[in-house]
Protein backbone atom coordinates (compact mmCIF):
# COMPACT_ATOMS: atom_id res chain seq x y z
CA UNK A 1 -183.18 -13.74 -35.22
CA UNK A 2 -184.54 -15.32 -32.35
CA UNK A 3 -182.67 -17.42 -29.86
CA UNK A 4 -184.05 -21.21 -31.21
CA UNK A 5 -182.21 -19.56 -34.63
CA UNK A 6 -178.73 -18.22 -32.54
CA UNK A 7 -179.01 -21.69 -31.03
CA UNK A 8 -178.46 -23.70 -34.28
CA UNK A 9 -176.12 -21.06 -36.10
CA UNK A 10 -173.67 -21.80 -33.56
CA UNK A 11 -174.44 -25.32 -33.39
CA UNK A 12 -173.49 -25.52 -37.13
CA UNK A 13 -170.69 -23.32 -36.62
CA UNK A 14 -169.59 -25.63 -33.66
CA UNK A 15 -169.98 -28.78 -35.75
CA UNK A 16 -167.72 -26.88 -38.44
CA UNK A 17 -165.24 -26.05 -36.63
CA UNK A 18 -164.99 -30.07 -35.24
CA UNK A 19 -165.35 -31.15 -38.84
CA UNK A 20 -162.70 -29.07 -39.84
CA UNK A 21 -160.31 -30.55 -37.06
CA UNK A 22 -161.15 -34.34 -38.34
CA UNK A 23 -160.49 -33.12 -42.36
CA UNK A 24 -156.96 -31.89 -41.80
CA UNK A 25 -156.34 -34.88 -39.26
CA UNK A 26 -157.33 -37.20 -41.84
CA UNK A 27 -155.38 -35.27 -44.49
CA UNK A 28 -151.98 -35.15 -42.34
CA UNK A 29 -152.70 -38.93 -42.00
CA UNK A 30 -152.49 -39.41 -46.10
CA UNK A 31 -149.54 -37.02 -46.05
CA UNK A 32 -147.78 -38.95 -44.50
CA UNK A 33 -148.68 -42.18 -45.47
CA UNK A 34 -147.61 -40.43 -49.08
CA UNK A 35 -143.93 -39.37 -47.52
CA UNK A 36 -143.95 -43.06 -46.09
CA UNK A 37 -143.98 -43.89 -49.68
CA UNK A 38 -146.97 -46.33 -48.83
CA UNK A 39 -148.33 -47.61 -52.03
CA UNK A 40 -151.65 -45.62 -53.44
CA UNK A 41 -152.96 -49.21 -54.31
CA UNK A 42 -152.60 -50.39 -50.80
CA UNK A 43 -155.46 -51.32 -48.57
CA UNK A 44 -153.95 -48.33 -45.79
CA UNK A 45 -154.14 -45.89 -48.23
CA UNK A 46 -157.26 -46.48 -49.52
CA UNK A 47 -158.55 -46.61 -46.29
CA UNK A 48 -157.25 -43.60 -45.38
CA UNK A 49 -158.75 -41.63 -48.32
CA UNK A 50 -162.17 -42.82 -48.56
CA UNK A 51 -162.09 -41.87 -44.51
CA UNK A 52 -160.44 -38.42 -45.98
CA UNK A 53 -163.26 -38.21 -48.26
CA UNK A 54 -166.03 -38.64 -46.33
CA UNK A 55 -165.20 -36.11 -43.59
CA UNK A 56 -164.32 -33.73 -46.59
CA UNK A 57 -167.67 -34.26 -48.13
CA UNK A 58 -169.56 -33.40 -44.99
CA UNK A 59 -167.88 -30.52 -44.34
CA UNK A 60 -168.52 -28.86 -47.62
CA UNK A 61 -172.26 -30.01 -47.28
CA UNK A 62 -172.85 -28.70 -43.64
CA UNK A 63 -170.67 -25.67 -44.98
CA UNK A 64 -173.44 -25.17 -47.69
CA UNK A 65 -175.80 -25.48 -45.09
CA UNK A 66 -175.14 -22.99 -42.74
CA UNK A 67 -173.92 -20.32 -45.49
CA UNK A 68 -177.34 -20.70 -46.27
CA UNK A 69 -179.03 -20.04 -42.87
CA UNK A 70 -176.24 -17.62 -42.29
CA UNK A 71 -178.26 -15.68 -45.90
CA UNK A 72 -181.53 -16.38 -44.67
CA UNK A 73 -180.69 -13.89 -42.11
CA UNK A 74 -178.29 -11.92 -44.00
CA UNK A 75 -175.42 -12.10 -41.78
CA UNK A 76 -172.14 -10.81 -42.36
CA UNK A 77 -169.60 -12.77 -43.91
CA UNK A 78 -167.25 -11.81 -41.72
């Protein structure tokens, strides 16, 4: 692995990590708006899931993504 290839493994692994942050952020956010008893029809909530959603849906794609450059140069999964 050369050091372009280092460069964007821990670029990914950077922009994981960040992701990861915003997911549970965004999932405290509908936790509570749950224990707030806010309505699940309500504009707030469905605000706050689609943005849950979203950040979710990223994360597992850009997950994908770098557990598959992490294979292409068979690197421990640990």
């Amino acid at each position: 692995m050369n050091a372009k290839e280092k460069g964007k493994l821990m670029r990914q692994a950077s922009k994981l990590y960040t992701l990861g942050v915003t997911v549970e952020k965004r999932r405290n956010k509908l936790k509570k708006l749950v224990e707030k008893k806010i309505s699940y029809d309500s504009p707030q909530m469905k605000k706050a899931l689609s943005e849950f959603q979203t950040a979710d849906e990223e994360w597992k794609r850009l997950e994908q993504e770098h557990l598959q450059y992490r294979a292409q140069f068979e690197i421990d999964k640990h």
